[in-house]
N, C-alpha and C. Protein backbone atom coordinates (compact mmCIF):
# COMPACT_ATOMS: atom_id res chain seq x y z
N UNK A 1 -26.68 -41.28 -145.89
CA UNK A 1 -27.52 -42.45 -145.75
C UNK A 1 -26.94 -43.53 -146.66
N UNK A 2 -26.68 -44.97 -146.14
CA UNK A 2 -26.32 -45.65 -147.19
C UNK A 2 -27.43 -46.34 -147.79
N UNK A 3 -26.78 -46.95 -148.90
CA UNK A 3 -27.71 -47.92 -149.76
C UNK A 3 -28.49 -48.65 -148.55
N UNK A 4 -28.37 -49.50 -147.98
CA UNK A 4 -29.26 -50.12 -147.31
C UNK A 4 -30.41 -49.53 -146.47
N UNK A 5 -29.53 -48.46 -146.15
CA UNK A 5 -31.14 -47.60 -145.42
C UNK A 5 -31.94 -46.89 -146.59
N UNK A 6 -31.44 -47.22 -147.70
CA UNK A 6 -32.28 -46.64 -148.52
C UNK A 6 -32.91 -47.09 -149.04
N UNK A 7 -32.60 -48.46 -149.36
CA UNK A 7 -33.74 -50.04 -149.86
C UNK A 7 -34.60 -49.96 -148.69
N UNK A 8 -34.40 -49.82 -147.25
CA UNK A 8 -35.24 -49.98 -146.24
C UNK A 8 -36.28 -49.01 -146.39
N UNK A 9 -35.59 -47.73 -146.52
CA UNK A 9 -37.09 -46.83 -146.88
C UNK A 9 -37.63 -47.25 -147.98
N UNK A 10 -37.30 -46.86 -149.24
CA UNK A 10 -38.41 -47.50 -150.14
C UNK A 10 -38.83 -48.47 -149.87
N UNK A 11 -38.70 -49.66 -149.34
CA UNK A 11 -39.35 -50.98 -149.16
C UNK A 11 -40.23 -50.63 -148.30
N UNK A 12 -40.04 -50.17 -146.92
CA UNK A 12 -41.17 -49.05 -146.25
C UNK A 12 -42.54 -48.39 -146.78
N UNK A 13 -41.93 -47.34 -147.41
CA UNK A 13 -42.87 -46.52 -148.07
C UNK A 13 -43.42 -47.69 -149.29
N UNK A 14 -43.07 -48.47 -149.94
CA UNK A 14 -44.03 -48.83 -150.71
C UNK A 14 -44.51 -50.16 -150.10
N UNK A 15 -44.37 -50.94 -149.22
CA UNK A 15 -45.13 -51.62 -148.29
C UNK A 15 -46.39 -50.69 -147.48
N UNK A 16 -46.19 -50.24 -147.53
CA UNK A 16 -47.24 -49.16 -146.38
C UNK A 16 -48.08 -48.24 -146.87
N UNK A 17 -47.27 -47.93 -148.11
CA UNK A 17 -48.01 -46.67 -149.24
C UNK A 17 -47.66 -45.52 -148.85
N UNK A 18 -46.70 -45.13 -148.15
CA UNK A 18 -46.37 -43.63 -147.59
C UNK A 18 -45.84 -43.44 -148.08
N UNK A 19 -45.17 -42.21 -148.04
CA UNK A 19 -44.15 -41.45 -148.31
C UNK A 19 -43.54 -40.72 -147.09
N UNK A 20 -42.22 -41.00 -146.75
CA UNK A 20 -41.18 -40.95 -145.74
C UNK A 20 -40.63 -39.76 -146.18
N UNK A 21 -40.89 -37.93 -145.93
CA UNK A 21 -39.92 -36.82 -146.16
C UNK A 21 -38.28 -37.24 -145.13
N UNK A 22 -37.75 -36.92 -145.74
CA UNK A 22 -36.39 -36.82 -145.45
C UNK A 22 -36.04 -36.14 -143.73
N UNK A 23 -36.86 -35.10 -143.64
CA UNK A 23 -36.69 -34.60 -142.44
C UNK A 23 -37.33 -34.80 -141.29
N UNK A 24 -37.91 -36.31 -141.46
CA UNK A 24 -38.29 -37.28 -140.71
C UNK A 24 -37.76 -37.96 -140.39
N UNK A 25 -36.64 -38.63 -141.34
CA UNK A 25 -36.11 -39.51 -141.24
C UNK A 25 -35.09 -39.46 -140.19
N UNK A 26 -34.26 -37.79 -140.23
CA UNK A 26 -33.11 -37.28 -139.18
C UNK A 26 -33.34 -37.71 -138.23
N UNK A 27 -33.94 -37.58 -137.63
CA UNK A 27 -34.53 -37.97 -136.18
C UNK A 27 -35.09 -39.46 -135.67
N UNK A 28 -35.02 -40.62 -136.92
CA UNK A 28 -35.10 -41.82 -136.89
C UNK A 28 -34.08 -42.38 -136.86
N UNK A 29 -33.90 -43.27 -135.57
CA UNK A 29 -32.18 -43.53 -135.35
C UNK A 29 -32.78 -45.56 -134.76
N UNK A 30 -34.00 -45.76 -134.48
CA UNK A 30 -34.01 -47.07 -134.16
C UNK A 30 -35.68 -47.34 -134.88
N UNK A 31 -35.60 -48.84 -134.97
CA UNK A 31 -36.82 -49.58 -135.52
C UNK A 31 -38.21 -48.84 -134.83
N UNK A 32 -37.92 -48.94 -133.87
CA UNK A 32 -38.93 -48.31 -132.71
C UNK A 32 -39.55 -46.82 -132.77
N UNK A 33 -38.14 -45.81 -133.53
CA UNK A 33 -38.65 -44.84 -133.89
C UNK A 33 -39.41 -44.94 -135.20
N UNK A 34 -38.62 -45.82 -136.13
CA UNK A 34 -39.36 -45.81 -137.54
C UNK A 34 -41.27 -46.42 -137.93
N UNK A 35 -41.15 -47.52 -136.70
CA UNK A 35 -42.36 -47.62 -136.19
C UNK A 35 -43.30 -46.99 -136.10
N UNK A 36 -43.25 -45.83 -135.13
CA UNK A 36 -43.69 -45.11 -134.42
C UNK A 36 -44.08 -43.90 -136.12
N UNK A 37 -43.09 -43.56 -136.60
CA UNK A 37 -43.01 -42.56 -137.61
C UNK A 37 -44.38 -43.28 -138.98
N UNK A 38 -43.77 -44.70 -139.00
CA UNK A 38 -44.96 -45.25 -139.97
C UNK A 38 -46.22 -45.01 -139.48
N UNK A 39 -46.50 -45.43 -138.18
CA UNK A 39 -47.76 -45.04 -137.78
C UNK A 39 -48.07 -43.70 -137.93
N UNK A 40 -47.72 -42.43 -137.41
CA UNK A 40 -48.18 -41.05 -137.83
C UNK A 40 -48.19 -40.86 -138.95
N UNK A 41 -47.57 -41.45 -140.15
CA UNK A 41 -47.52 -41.17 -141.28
C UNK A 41 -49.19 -41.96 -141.86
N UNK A 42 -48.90 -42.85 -141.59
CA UNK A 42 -50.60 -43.81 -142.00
C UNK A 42 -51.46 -43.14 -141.41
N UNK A 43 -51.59 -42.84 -140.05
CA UNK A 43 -52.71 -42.02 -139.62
C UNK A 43 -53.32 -40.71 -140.59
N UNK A 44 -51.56 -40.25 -140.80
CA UNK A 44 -51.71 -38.74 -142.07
C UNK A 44 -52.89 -39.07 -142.57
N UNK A 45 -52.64 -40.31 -143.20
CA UNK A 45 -53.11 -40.89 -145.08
C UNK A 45 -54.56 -41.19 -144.98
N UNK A 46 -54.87 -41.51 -143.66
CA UNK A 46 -56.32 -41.55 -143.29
C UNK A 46 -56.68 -43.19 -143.59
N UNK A 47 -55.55 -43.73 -143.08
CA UNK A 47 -55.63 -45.61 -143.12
C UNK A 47 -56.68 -46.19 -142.56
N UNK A 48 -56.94 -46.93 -142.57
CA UNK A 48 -57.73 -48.22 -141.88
C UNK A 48 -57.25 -47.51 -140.37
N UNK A 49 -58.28 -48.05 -139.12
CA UNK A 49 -57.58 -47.82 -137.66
C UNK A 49 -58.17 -49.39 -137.53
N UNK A 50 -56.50 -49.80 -136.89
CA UNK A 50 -56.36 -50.95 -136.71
C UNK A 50 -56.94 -51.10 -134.96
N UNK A 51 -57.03 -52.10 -134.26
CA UNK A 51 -57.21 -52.44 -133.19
C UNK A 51 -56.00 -51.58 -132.36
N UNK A 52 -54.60 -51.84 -132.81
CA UNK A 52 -53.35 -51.75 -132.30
C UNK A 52 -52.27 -51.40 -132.86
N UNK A 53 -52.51 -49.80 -133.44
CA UNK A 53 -51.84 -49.56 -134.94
C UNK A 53 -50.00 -49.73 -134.57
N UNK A 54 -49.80 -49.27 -133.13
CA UNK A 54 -48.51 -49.76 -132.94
C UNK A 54 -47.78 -51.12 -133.15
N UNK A 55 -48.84 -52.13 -132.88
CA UNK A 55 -48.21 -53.49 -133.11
C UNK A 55 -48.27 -54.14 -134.36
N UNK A 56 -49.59 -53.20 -135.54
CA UNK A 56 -49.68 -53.27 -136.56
C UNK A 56 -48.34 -53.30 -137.59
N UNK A 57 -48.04 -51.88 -137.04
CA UNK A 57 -46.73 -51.39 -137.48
C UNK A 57 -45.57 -51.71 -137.53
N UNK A 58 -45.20 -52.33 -136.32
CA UNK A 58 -43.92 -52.83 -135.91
C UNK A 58 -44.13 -54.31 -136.82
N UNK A 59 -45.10 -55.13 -136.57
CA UNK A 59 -44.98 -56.38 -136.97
C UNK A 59 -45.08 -56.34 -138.80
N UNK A 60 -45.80 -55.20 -139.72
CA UNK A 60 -45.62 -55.17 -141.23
C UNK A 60 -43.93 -54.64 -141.27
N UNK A 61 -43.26 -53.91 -140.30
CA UNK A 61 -41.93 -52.96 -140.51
C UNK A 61 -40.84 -54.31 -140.33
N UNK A 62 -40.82 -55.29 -139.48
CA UNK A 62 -39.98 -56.15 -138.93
C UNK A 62 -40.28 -57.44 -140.55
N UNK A 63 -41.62 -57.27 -141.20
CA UNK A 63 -41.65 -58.18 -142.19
C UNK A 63 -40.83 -57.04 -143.30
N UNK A 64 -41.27 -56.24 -143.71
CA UNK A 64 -39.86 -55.52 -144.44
C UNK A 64 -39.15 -55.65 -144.13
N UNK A 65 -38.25 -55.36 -142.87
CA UNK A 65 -37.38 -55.58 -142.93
C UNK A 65 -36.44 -56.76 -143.04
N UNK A 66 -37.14 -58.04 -142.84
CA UNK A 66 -36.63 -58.99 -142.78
C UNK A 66 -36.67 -59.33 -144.43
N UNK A 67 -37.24 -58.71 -145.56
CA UNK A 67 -37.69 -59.14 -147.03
C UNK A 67 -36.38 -58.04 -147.38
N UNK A 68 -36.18 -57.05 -146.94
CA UNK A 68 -34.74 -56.27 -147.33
C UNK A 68 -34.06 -56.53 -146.98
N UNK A 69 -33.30 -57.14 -146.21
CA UNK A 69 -32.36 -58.06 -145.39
C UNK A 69 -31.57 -58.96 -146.30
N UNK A 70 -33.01 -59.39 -146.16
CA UNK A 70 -33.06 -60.97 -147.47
C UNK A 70 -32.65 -62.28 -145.55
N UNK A 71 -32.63 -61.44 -144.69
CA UNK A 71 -32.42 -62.85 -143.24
C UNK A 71 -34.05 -63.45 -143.38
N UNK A 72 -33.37 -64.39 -143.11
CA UNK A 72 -35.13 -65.46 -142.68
C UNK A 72 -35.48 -66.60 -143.82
């Protein structure tokens, strides 16, 4: 994993409050999956239920990512 996917997870997990195991991550290969992974992970944690936790997700994950980037 390089440095950058690794600022991306922590910036993740502490945007969101999760914690991302590693053998989750294997199997995360696009935004869409990591998405998808934040959401089951928040559900875990017993979050807020949003209206639309998928679009919830994608749209707090795309603001990380764009704050780890440093684009925008």
């Amino acid at each position: 994993m390089g440095l950058g996917l690794v600022e991306l997870v922590f910036a993740t997990e502490e945007h969101f409050g999760i914690s991302i195991p590693d053998e989750d991550l294997r199997g995360t290969t696009t935004v869409g999956a990591l998405a998808a992974l934040v959401v089951r992970l928040s559900e875990k944690k017993g979050g807020d239920a949003p209206s639309c936790r998928t679009s919830r997700a994608f749209y707090r994950l795309r603001r990380a990512l764009v704050r780890a980037s440093g684009v925008g």
